[in-house]
C-alpha atoms as a PDB file:
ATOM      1  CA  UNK A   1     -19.171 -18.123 -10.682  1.00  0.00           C
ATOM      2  CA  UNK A   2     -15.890 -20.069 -10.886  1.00  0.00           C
ATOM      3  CA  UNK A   3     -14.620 -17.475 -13.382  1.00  0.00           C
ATOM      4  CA  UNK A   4     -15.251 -14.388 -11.305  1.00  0.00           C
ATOM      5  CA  UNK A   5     -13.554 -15.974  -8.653  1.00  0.00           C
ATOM      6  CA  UNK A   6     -10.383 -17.002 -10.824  1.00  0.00           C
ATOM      7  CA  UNK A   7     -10.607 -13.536 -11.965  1.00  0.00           C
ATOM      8  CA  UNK A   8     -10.801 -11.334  -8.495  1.00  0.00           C
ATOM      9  CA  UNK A   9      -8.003 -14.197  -7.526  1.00  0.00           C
ATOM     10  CA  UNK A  10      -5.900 -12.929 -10.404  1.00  0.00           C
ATOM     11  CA  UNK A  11      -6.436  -8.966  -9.625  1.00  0.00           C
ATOM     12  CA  UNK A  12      -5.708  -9.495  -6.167  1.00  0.00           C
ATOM     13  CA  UNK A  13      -2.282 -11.134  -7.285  1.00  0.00           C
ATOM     14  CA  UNK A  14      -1.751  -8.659  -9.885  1.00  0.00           C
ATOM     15  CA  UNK A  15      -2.433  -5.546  -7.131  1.00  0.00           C
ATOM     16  CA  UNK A  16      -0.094  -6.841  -4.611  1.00  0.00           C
ATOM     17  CA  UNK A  17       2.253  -7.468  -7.016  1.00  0.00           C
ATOM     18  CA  UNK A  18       2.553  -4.378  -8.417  1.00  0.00           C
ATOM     19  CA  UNK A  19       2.480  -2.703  -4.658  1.00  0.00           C
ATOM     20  CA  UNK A  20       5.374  -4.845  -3.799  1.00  0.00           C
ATOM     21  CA  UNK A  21       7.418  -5.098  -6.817  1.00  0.00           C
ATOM     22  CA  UNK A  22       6.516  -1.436  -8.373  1.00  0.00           C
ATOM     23  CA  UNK A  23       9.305   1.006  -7.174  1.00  0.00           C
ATOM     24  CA  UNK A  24      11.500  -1.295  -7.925  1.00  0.00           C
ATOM     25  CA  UNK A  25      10.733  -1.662 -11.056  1.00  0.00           C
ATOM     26  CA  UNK A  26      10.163   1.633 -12.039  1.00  0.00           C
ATOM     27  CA  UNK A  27      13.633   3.484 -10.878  1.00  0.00           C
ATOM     28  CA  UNK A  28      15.182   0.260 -12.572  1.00  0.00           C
ATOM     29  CA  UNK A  29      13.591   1.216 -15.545  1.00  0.00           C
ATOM     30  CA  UNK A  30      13.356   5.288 -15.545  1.00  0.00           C
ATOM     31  CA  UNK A  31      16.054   5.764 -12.713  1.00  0.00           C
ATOM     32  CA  UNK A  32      20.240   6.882 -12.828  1.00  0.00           C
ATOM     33  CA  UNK A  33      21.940   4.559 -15.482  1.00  0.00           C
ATOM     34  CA  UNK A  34      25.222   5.940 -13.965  1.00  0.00           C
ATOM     35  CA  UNK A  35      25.714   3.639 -10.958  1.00  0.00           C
ATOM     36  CA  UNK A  36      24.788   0.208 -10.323  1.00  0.00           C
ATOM     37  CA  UNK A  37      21.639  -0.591  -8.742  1.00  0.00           C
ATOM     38  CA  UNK A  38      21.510  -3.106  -5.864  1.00  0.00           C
ATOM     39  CA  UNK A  39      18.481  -3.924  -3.645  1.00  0.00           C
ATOM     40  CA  UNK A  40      20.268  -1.713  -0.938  1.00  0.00           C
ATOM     41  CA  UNK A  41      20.129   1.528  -2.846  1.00  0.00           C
ATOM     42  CA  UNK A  42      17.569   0.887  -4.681  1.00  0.00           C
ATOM     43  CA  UNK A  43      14.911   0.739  -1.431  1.00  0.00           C
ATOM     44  CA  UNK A  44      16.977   3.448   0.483  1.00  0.00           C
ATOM     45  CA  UNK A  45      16.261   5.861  -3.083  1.00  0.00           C
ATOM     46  CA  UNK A  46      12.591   4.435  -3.057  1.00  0.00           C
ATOM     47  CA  UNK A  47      10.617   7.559  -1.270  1.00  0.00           C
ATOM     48  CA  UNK A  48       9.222   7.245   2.311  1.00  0.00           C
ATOM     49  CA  UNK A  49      10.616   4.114   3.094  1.00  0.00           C
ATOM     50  CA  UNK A  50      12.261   3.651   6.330  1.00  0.00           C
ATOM     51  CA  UNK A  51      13.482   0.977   8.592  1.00  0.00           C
ATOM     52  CA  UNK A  52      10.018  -1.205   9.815  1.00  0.00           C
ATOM     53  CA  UNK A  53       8.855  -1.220   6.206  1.00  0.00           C
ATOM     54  CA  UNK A  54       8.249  -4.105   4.196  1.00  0.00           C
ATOM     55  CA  UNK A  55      11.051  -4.276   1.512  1.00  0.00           C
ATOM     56  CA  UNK A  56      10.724  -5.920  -1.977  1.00  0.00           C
ATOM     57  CA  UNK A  57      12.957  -8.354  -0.601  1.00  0.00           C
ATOM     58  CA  UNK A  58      10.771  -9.647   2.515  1.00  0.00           C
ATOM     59  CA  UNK A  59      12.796  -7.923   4.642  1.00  0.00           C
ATOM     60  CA  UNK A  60      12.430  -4.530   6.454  1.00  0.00           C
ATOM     61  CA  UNK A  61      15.962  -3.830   7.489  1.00  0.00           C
ATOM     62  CA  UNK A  62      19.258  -3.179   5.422  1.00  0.00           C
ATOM     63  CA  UNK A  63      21.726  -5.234   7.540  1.00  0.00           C
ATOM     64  CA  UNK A  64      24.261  -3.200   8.930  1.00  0.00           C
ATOM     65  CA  UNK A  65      27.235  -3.274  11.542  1.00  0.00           C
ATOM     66  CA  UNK A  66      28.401  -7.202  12.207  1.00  0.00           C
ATOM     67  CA  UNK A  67      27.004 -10.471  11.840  1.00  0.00           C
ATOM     68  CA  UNK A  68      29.076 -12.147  13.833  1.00  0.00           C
ATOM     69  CA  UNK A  69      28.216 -12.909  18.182  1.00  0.00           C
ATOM     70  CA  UNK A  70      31.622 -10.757  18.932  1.00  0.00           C
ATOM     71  CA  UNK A  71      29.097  -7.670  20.690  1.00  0.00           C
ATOM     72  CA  UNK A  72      26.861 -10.006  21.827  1.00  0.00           C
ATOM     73  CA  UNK A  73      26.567 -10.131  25.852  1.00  0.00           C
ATOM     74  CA  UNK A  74      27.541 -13.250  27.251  1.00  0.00           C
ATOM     75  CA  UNK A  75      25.156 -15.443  28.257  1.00  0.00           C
ATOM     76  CA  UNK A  76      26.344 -16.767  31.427  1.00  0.00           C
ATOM     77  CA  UNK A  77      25.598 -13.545  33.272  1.00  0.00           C
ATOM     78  CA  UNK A  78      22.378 -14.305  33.348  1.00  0.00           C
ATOM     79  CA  UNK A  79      20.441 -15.820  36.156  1.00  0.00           C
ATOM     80  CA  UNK A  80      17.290 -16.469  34.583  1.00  0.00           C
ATOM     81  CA  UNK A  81      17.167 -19.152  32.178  1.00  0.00           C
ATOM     82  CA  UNK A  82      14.907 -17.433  29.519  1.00  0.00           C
ATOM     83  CA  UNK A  83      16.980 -14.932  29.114  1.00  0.00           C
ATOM     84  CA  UNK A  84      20.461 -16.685  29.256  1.00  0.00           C
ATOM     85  CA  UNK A  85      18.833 -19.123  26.411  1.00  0.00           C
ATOM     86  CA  UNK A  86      17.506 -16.199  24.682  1.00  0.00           C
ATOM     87  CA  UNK A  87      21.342 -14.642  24.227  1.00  0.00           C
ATOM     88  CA  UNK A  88      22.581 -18.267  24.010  1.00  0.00           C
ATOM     89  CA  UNK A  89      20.286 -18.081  21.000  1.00  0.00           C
ATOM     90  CA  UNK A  90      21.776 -14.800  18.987  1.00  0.00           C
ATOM     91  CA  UNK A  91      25.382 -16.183  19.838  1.00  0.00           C
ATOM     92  CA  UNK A  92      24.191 -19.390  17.874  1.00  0.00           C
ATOM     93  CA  UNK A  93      22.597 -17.561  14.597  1.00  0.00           C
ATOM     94  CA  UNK A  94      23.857 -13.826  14.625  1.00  0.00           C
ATOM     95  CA  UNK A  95      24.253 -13.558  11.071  1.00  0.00           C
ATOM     96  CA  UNK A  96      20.038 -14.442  10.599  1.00  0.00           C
ATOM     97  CA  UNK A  97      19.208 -11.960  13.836  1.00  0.00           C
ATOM     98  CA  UNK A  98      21.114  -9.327  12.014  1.00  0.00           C
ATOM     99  CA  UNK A  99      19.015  -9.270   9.560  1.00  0.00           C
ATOM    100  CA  UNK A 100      15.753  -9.535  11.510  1.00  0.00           C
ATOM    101  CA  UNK A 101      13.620  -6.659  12.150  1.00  0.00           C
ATOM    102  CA  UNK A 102      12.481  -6.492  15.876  1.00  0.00           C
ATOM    103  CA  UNK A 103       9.217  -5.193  16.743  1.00  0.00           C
ATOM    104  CA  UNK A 104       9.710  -3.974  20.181  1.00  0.00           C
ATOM    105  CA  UNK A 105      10.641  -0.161  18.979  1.00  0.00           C
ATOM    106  CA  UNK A 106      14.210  -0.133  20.224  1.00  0.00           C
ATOM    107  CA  UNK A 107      15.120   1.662  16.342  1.00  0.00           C
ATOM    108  CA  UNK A 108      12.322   4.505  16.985  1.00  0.00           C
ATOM    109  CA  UNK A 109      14.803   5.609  20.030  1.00  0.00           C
ATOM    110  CA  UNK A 110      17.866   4.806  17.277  1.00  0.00           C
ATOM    111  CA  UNK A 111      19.395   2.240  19.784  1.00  0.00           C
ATOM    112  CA  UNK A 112      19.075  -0.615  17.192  1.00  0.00           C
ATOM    113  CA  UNK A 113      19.061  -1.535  13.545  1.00  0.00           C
ATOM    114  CA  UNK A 114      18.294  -5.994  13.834  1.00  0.00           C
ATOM    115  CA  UNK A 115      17.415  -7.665  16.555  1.00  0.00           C
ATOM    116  CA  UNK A 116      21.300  -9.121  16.555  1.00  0.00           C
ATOM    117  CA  UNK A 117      21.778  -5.850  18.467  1.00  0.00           C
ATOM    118  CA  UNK A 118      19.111  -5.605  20.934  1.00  0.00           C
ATOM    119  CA  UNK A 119      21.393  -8.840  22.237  1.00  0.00           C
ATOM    120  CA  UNK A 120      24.357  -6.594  22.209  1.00  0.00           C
ATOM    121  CA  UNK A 121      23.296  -4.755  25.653  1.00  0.00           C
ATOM    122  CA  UNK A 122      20.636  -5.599  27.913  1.00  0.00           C
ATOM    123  CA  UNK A 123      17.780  -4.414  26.011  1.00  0.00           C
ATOM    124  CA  UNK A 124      16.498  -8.109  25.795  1.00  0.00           C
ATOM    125  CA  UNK A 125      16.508  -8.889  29.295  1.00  0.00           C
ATOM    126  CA  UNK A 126      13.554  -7.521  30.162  1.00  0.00           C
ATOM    127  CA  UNK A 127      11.784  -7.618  26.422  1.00  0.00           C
ATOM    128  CA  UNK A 128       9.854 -10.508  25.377  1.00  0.00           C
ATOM    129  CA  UNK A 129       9.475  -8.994  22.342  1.00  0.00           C
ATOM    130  CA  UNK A 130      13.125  -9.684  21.369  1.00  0.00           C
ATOM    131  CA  UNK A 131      13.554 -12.848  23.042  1.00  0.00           C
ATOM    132  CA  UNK A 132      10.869 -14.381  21.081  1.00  0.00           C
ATOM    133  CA  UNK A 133      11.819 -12.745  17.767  1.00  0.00           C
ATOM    134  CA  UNK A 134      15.537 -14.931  18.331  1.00  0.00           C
ATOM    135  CA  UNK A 135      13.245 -18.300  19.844  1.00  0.00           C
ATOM    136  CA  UNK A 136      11.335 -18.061  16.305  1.00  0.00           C
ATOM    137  CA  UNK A 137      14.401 -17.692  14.068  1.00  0.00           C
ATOM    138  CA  UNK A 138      16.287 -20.200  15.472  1.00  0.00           C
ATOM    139  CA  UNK A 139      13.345 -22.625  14.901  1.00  0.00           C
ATOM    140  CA  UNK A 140      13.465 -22.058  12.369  1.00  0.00           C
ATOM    141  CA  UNK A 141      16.478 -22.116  11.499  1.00  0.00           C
ATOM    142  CA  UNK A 142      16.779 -25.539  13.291  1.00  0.00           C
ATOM    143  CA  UNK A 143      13.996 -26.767  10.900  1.00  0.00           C
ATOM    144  CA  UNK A 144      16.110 -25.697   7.955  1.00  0.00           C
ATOM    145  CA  UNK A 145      14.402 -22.570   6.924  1.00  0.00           C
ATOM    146  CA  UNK A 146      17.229 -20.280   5.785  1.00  0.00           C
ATOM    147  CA  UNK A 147      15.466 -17.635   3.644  1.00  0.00           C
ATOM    148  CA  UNK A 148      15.451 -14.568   6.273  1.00  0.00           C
ATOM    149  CA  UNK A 149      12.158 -12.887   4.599  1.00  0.00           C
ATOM    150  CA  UNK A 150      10.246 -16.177   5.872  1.00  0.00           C
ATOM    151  CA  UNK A 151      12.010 -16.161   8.772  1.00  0.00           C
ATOM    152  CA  UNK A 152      10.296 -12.230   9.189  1.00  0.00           C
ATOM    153  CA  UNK A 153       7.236 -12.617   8.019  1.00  0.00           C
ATOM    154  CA  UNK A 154       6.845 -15.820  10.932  1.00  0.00           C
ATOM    155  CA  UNK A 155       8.137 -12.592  12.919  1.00  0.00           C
ATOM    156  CA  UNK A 156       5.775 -10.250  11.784  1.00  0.00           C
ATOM    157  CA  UNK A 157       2.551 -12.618  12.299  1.00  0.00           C
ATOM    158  CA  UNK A 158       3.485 -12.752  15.406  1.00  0.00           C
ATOM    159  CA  UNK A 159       4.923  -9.812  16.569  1.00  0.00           C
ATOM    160  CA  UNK A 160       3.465  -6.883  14.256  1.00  0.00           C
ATOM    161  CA  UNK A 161       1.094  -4.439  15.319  1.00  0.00           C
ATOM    162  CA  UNK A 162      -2.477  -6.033  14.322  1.00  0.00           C
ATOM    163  CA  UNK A 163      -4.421  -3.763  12.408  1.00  0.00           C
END
């Protein structure tokens, strides 16, 4: 009994492995020898995947436009304290937000890219979806997690469509 179980433990490794790790591996192996291949190009040359989707990386974004809180609205013009803490927030860890995928569908309208930008208009005013994607990184962040794939997948389990 023990051994079926070690063994259905190991195929279940070995599947998700290989579901994860698989494209990648393959155009490093069979793909063009001509330029260099980085995690960026190889997911965007890896077929049907699109911004949402799980990269090999634990991420589901390729960062893009700045990391910095220069776009970011200010806080101060904000009444209610939720929301002025919530863009206090990305102006205190941009550079992780940027890299954060946010679940409240702001990218299916091509509006945003990381949740660093739904802070850069008022999309997060009224969106609790990207106010608590920002409250979980920075605690994150305040607890010393820096590795932005955890950071997501605390995202995910709490934000991503069950099912």
């Amino acid at each position: 009994m023990k051994l079926n179980l070690l063994s259905l433990l190991a195929l279940i490794l070995a599947v998700s492995t290989a579901l994860v790790w698989g494209p990648s591996l393959v155009h490093w192996a069979f793909g063009p020898k001509s330029a260099a291949v980085t995690l960026e190009n190889t997911v965007q040359q890896v077929p049907g995947w699109r911004v949402g989707m799980l990269r090999p990386d634990g991420l589901r974004i390729i960062s893009s436009g700045v990391s910095d809180a220069s776009h970011v609205l200010n806080p101060v013009q904000f009444p209610d304290i939720a929301v002025r803490h919530a863009y206090w927030v990305a102006t205190q860890i941009p550079a992780t937000l940027n890299k954060l995928y946010c679940w409240c569908g702001c990218e299916n309208r091509g509006e945003h890219r990381s949740n660093l930008q739904c802070f850069e208009d008022k999309m997060a005013v009224s969106c609790p979806v990207c106010q608590g994607t920002a409250e979980i990184a920075y605690q994150m962040t305040q607890a010393g997690v820096r590795d932005a794939a955890k950071i997501q997948a605390a995202v995910d389990a709490k934000w991503a469509p069950k099912g």
